[in-house]
N, C-alpha and C. Protein backbone atom coordinates (compact mmCIF):
# COMPACT_ATOMS: atom_id res chain seq x y z
N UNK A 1 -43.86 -34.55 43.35
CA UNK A 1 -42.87 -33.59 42.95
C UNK A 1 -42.57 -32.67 44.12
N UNK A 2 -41.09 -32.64 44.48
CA UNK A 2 -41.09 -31.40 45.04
C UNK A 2 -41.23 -30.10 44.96
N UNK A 3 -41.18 -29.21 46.26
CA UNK A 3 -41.93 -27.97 45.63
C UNK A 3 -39.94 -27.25 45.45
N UNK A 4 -38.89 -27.87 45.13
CA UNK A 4 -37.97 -27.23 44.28
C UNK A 4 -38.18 -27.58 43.06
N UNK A 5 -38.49 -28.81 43.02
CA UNK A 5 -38.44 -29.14 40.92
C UNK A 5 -39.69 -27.72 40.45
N UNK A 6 -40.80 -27.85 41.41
CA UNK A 6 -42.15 -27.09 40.61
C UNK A 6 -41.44 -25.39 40.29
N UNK A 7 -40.68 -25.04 41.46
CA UNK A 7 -39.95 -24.04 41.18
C UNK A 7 -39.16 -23.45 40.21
N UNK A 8 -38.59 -24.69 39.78
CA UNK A 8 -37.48 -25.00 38.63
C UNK A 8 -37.84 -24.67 37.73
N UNK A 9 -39.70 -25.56 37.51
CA UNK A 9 -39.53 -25.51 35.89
C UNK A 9 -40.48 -24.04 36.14
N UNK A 10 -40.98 -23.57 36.82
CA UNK A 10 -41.77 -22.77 36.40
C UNK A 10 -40.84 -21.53 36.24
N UNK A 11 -39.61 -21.26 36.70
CA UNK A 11 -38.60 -20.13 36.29
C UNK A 11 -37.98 -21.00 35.06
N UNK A 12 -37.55 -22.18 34.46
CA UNK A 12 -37.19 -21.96 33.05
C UNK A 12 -38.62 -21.87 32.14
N UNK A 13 -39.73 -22.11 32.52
CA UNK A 13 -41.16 -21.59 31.45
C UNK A 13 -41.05 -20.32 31.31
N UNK A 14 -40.99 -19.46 32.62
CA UNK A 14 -40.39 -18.06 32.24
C UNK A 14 -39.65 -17.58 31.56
N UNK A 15 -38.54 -18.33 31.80
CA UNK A 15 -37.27 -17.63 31.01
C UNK A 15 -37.28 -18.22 29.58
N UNK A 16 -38.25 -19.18 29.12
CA UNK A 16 -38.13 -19.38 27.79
C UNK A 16 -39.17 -18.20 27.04
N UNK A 17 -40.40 -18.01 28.07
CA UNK A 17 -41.44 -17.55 27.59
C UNK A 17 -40.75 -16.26 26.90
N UNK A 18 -40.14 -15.48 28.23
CA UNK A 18 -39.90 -14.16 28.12
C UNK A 18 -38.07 -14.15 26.69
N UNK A 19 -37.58 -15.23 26.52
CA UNK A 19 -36.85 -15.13 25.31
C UNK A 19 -37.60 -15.30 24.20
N UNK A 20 -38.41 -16.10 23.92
CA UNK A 20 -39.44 -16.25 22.68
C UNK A 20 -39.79 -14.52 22.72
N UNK A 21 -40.13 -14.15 23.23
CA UNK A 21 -41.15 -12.48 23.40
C UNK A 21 -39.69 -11.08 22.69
N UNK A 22 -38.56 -11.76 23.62
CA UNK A 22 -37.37 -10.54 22.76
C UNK A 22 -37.07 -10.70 21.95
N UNK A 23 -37.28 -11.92 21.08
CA UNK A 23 -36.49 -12.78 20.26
C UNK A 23 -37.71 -12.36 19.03
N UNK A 24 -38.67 -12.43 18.96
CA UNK A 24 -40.08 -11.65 18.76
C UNK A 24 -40.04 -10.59 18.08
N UNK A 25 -39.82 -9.52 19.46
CA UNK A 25 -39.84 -7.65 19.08
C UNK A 25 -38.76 -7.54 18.41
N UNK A 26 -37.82 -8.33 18.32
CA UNK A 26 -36.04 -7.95 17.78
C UNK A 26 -36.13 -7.93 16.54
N UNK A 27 -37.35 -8.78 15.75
CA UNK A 27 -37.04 -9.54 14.37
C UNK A 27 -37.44 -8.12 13.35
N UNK A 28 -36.53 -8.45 12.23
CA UNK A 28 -36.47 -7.23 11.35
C UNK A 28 -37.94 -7.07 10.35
N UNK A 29 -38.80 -6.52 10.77
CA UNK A 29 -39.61 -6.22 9.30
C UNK A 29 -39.50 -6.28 8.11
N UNK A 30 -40.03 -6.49 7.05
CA UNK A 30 -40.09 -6.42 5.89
C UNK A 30 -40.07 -5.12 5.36
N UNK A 31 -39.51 -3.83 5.87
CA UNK A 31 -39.91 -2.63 5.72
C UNK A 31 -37.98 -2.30 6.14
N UNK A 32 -37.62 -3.10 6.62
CA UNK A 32 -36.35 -2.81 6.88
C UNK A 32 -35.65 -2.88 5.82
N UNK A 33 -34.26 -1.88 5.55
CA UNK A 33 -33.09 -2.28 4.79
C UNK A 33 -31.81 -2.68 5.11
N UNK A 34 -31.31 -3.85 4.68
CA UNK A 34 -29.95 -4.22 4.66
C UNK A 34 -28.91 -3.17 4.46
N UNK A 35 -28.06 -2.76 5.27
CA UNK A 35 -26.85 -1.73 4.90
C UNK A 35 -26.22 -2.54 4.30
N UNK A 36 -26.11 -3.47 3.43
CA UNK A 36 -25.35 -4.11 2.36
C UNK A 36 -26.04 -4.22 1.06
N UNK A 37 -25.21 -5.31 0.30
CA UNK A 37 -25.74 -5.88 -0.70
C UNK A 37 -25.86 -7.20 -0.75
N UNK A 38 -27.12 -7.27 -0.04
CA UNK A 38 -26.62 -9.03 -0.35
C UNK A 38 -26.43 -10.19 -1.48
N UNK A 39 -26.72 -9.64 -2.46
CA UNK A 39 -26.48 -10.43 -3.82
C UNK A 39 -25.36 -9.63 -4.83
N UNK A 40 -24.22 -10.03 -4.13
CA UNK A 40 -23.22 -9.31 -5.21
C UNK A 40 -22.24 -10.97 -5.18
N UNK A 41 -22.15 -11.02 -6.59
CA UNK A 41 -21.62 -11.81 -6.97
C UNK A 41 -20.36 -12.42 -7.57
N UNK A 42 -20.04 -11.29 -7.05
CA UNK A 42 -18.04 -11.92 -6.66
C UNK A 42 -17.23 -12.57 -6.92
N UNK A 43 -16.31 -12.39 -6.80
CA UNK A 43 -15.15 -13.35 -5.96
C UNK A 43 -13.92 -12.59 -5.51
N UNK A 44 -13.49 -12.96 -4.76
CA UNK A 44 -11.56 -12.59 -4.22
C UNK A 44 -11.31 -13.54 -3.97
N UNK A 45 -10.02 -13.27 -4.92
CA UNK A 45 -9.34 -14.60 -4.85
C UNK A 45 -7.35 -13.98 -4.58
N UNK A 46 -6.86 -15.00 -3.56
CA UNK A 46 -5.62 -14.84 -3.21
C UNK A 46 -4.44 -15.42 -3.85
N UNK A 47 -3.46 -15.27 -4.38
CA UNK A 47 -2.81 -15.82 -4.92
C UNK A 47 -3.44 -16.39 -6.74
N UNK A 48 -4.02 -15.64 -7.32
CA UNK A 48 -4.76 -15.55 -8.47
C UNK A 48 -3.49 -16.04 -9.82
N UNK A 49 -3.98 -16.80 -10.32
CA UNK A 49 -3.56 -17.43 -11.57
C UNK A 49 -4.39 -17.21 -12.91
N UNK A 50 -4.77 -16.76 -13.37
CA UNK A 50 -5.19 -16.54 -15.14
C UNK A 50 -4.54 -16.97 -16.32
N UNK A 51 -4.84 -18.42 -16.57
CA UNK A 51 -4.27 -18.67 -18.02
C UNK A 51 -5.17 -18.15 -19.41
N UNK A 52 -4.41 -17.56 -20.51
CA UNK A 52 -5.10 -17.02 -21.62
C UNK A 52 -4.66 -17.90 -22.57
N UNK A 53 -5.29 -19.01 -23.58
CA UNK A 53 -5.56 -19.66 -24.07
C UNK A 53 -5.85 -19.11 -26.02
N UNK A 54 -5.47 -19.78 -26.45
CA UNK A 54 -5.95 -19.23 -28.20
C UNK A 54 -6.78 -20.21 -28.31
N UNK A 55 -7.68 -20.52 -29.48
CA UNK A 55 -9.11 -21.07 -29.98
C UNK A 55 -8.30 -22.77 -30.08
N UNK A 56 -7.23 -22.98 -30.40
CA UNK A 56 -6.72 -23.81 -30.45
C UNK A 56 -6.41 -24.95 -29.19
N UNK A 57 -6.61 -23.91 -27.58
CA UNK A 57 -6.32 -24.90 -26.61
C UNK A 57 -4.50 -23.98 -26.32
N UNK A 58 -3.93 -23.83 -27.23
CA UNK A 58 -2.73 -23.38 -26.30
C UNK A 58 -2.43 -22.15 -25.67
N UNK A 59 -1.89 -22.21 -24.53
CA UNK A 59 -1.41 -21.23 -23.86
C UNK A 59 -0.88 -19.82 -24.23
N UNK A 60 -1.53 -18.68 -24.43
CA UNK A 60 -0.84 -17.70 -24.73
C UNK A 60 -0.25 -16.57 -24.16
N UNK A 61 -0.72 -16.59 -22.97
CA UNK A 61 -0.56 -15.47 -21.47
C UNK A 61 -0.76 -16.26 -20.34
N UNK A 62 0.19 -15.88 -19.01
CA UNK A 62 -0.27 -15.62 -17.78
C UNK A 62 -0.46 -14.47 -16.93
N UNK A 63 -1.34 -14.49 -16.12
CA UNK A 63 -1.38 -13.40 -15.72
C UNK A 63 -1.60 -14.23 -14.30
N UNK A 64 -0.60 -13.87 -13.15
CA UNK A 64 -0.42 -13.93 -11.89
C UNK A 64 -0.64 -12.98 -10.96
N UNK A 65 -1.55 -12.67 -10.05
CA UNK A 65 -2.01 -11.71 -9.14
C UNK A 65 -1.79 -12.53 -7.70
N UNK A 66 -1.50 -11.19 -6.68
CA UNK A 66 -1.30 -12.03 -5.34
C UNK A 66 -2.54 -11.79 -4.73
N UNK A 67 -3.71 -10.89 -5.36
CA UNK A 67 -5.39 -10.63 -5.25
C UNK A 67 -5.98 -10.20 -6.22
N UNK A 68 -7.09 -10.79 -6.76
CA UNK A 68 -7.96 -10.72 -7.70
C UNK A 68 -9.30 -10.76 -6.90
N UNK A 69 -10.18 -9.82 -7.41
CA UNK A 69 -11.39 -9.57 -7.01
C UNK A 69 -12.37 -8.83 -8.32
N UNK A 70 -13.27 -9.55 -8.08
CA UNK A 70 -14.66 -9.16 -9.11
C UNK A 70 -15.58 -7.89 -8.54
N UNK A 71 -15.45 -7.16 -9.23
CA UNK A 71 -16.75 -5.71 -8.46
C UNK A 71 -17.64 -6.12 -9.11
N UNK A 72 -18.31 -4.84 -8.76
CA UNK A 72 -19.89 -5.19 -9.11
C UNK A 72 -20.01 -4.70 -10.47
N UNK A 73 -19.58 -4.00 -11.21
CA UNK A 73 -19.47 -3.77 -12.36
C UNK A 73 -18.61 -4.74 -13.27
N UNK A 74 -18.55 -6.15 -12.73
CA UNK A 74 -18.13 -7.47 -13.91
C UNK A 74 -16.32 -6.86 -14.06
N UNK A 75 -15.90 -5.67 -13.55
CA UNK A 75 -14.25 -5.40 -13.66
C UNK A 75 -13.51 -6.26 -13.00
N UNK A 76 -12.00 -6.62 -13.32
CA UNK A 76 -11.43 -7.69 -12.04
C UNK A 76 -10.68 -6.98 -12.07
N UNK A 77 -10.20 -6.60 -10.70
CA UNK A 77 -9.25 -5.83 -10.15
C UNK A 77 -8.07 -6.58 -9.47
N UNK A 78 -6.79 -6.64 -9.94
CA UNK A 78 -5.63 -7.67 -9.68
C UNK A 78 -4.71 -5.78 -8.53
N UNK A 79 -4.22 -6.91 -8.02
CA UNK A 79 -2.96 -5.75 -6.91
C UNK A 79 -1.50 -7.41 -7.35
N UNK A 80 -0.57 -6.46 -7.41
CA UNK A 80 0.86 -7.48 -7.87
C UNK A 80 0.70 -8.31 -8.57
N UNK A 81 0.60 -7.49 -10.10
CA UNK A 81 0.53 -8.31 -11.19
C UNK A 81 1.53 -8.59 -11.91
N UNK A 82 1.74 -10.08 -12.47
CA UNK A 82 2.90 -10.36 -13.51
C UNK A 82 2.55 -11.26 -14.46
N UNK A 83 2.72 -10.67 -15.41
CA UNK A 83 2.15 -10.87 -17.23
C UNK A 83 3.12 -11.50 -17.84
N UNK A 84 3.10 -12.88 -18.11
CA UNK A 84 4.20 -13.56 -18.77
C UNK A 84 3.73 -14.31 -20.02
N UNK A 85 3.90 -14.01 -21.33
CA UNK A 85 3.65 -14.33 -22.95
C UNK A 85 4.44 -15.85 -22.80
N UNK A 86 3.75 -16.77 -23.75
CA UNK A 86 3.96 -18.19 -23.57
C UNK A 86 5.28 -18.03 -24.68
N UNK A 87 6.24 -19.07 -24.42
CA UNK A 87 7.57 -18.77 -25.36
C UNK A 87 7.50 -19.14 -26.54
N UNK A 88 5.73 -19.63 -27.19
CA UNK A 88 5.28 -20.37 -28.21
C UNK A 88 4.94 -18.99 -28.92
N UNK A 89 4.83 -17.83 -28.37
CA UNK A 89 4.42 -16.41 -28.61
C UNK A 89 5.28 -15.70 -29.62
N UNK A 90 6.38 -16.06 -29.27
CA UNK A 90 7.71 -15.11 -29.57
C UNK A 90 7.54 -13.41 -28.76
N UNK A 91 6.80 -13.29 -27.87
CA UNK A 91 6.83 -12.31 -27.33
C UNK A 91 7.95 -11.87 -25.96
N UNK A 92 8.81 -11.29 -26.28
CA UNK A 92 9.59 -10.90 -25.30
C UNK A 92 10.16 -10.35 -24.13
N UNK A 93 8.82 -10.03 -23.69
CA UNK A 93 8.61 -9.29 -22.78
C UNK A 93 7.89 -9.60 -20.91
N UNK A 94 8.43 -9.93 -20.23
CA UNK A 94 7.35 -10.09 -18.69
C UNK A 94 7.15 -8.81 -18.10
N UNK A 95 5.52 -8.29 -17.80
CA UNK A 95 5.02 -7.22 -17.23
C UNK A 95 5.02 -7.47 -15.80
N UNK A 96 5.70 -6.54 -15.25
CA UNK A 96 5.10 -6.25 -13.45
C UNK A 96 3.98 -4.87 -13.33
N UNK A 97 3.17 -5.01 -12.45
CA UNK A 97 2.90 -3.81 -12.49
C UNK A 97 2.16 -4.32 -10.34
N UNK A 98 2.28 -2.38 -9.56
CA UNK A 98 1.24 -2.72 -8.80
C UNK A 98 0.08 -2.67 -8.81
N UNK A 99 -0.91 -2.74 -9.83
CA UNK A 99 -2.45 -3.06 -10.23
C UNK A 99 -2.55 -2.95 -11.13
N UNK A 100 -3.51 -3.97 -11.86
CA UNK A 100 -4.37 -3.65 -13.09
C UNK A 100 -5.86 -3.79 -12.96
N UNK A 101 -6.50 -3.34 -14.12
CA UNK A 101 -7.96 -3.77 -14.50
C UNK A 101 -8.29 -4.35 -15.25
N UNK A 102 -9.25 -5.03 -15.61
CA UNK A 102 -9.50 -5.73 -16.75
C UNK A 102 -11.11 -5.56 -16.57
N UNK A 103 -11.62 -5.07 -17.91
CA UNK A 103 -13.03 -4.96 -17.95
C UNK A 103 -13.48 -5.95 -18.43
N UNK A 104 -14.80 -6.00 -18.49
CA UNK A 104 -15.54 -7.27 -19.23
C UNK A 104 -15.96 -6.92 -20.85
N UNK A 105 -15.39 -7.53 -21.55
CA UNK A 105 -15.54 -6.97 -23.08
C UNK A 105 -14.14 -6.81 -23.86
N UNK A 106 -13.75 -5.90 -22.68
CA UNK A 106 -12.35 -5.17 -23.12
C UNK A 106 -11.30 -6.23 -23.09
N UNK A 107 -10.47 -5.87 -24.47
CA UNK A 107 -9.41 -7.17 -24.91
C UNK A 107 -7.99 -6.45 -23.99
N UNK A 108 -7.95 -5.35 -23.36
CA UNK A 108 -6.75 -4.29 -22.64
C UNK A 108 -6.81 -4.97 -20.83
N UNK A 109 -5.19 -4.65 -20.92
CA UNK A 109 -5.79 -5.05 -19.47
C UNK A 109 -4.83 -3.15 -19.27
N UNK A 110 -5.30 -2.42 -17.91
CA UNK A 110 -5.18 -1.47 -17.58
C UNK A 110 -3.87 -1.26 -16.54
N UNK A 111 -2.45 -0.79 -16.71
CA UNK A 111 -1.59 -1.41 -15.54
C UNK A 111 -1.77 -0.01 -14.68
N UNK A 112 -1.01 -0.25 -13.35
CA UNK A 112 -1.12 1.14 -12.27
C UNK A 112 0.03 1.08 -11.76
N UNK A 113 0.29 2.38 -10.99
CA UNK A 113 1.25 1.89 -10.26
C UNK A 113 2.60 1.97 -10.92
N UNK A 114 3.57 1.46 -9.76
CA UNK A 114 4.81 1.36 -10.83
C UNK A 114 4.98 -0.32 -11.65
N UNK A 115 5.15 0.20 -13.13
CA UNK A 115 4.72 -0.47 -14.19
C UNK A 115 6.21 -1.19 -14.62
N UNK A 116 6.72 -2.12 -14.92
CA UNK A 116 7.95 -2.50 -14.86
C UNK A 116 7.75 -3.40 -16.11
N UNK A 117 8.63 -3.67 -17.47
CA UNK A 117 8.81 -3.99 -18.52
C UNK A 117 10.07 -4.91 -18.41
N UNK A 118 10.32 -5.91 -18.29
CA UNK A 118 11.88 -6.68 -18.34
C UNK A 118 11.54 -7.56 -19.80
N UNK A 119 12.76 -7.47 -20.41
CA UNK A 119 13.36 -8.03 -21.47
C UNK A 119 13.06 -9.92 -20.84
N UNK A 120 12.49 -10.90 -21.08
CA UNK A 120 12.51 -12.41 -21.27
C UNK A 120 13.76 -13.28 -21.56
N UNK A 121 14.06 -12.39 -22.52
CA UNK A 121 15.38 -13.28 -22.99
C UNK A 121 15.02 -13.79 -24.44
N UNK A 122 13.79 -13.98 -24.41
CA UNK A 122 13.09 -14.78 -25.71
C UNK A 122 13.64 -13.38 -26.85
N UNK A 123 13.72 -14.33 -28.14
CA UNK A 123 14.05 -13.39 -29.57
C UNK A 123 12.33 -12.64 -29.95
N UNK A 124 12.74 -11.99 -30.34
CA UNK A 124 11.76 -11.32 -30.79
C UNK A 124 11.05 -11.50 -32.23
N UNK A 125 9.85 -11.95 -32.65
CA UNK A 125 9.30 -12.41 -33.75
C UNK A 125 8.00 -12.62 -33.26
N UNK A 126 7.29 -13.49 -34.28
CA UNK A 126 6.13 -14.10 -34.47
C UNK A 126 5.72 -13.04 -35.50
N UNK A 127 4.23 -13.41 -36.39
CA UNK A 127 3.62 -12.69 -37.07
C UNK A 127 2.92 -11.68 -36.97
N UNK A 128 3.16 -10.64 -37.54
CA UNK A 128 2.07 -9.29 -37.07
C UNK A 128 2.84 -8.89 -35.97
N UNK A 129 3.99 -9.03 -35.44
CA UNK A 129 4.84 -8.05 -34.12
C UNK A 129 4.98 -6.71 -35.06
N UNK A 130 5.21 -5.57 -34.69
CA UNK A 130 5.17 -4.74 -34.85
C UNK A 130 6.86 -4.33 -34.60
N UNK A 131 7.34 -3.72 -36.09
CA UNK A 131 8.72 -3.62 -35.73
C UNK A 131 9.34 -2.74 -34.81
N UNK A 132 10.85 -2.64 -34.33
CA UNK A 132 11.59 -1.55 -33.73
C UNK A 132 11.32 -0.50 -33.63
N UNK A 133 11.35 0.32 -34.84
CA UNK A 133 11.15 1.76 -35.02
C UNK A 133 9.61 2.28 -34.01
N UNK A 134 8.65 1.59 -33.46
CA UNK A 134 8.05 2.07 -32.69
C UNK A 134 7.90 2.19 -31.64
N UNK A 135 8.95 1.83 -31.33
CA UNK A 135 9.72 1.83 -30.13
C UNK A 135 10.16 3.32 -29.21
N UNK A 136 10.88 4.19 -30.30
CA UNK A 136 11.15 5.22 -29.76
C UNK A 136 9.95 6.30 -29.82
N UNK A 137 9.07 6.18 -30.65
CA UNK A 137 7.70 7.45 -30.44
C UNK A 137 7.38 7.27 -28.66
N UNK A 138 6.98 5.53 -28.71
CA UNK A 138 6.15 5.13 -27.60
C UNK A 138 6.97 5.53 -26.03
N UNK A 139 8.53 5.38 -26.26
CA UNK A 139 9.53 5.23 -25.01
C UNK A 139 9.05 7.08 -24.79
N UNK A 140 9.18 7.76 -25.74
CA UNK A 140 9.41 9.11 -25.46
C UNK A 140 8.10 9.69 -25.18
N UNK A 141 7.00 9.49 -25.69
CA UNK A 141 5.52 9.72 -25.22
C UNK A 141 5.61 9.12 -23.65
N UNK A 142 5.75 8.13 -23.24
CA UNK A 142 5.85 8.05 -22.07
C UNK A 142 6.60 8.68 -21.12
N UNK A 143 7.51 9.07 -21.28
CA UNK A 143 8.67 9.92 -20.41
C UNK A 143 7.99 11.38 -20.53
N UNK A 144 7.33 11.85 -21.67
CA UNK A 144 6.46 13.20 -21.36
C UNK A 144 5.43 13.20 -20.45
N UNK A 145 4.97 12.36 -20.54
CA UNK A 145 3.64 11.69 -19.55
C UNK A 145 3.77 11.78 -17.81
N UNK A 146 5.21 11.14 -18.24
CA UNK A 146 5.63 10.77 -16.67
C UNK A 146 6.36 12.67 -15.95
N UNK A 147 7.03 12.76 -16.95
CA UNK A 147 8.11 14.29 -16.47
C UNK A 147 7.40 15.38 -16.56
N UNK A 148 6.37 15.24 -17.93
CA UNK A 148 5.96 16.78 -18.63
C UNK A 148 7.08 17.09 -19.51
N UNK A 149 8.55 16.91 -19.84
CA UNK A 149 9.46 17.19 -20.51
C UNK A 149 8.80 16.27 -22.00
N UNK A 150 9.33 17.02 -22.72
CA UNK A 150 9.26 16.97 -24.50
C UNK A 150 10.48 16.28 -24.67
N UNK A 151 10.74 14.83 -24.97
CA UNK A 151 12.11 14.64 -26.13
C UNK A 151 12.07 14.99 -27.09
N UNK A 152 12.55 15.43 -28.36
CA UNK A 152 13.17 16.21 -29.16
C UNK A 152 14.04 15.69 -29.85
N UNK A 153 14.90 14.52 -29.38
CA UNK A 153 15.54 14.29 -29.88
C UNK A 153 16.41 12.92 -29.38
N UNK A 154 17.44 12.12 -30.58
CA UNK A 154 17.66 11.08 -30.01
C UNK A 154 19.38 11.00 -30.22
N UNK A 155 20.05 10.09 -29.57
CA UNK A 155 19.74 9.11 -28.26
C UNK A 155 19.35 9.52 -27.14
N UNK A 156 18.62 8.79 -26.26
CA UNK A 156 18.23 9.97 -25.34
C UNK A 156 19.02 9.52 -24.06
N UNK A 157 19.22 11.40 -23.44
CA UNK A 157 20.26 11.82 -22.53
C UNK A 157 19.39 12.05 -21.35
N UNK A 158 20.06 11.09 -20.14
CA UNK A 158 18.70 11.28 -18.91
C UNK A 158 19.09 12.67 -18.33
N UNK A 159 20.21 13.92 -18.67
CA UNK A 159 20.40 14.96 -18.25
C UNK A 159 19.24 15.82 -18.26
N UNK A 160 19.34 15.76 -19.81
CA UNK A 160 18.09 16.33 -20.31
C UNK A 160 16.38 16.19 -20.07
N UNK A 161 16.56 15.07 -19.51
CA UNK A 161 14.74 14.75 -19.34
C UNK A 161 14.74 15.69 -17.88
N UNK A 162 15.64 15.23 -16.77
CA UNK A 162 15.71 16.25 -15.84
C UNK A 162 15.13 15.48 -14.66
């Protein structure tokens, strides 16, 4: 052997020795803590789809999110949500909203944001809908909510809400 090979290896024995040794002092104790969590059990998901289903197998809701994510408290948190009732529903209505919640348990989903209601087109029926007339308590409770102004009275005049 020459005396370059003996050279050779005896500077990479070094240089392995002395990485084994940092590689060594570096390693985390059992006394250490993670600045995380490492067992959270999740998901985010992009472009999120939710079909809601009756006991029967058919379709009764969608709910479309452009992000859905699971916290740690089992809540799913949607950002650009749109809520569309199956036309087997007779429900008339597609929801926008920019966020909702949905808890675990809870049959509500929670909207945020600006909340947007459009007419479907679909007739209005099915069993157990809840007629017209509650319509105007609910329209006008909300407009107090939103203004602080009291309606009082009907038809309502957007002068007046202010």
């Amino acid at each position: 052997m020459s005396p370059r090979a003996i050279t050779a290896i005896v500077l990479l024995s070094f240089g392995a020795i002395g990485s084994w040794y940092l590689a060594r002092s570096n390693a985390p104790s059992t006394d250490d803590e993670l600045p995380y969590d490492v067992v959270h059990r999740g998901y985010y998901l992009k472009q999120a789809r939710i079909l809601g289903t009756g006991e029967n197998g058919k379709l009764i809701y969608e709910i479309e999110a452009a992000h859905a994510e699971q916290m740690e408290d089992d809540r799913i948190e949607f950002t650009d949500v749109r809520i569309r009732y199956s036309p087997d529903m007779s429900v008339p209505w597609i929801v926008n909203a920019d966020a909702a919640t949905l808890k675990d348990g809870d049959p509500t989903i929670a909207l945020r944001g600006h909340v947007q209601v459009i007419n479907s087109g679909s007739e209005i029926g099915g069993a157990g809908e809840p007629g017209t007339p509650g319509i105007a308590p609910a329209l006008t409770s909300a407009i107090y909510n939103a203004t602080g102004v009291r309606v009082r009275r009907l038809p309502l005049n957007k002068n007046e809400i202010g």
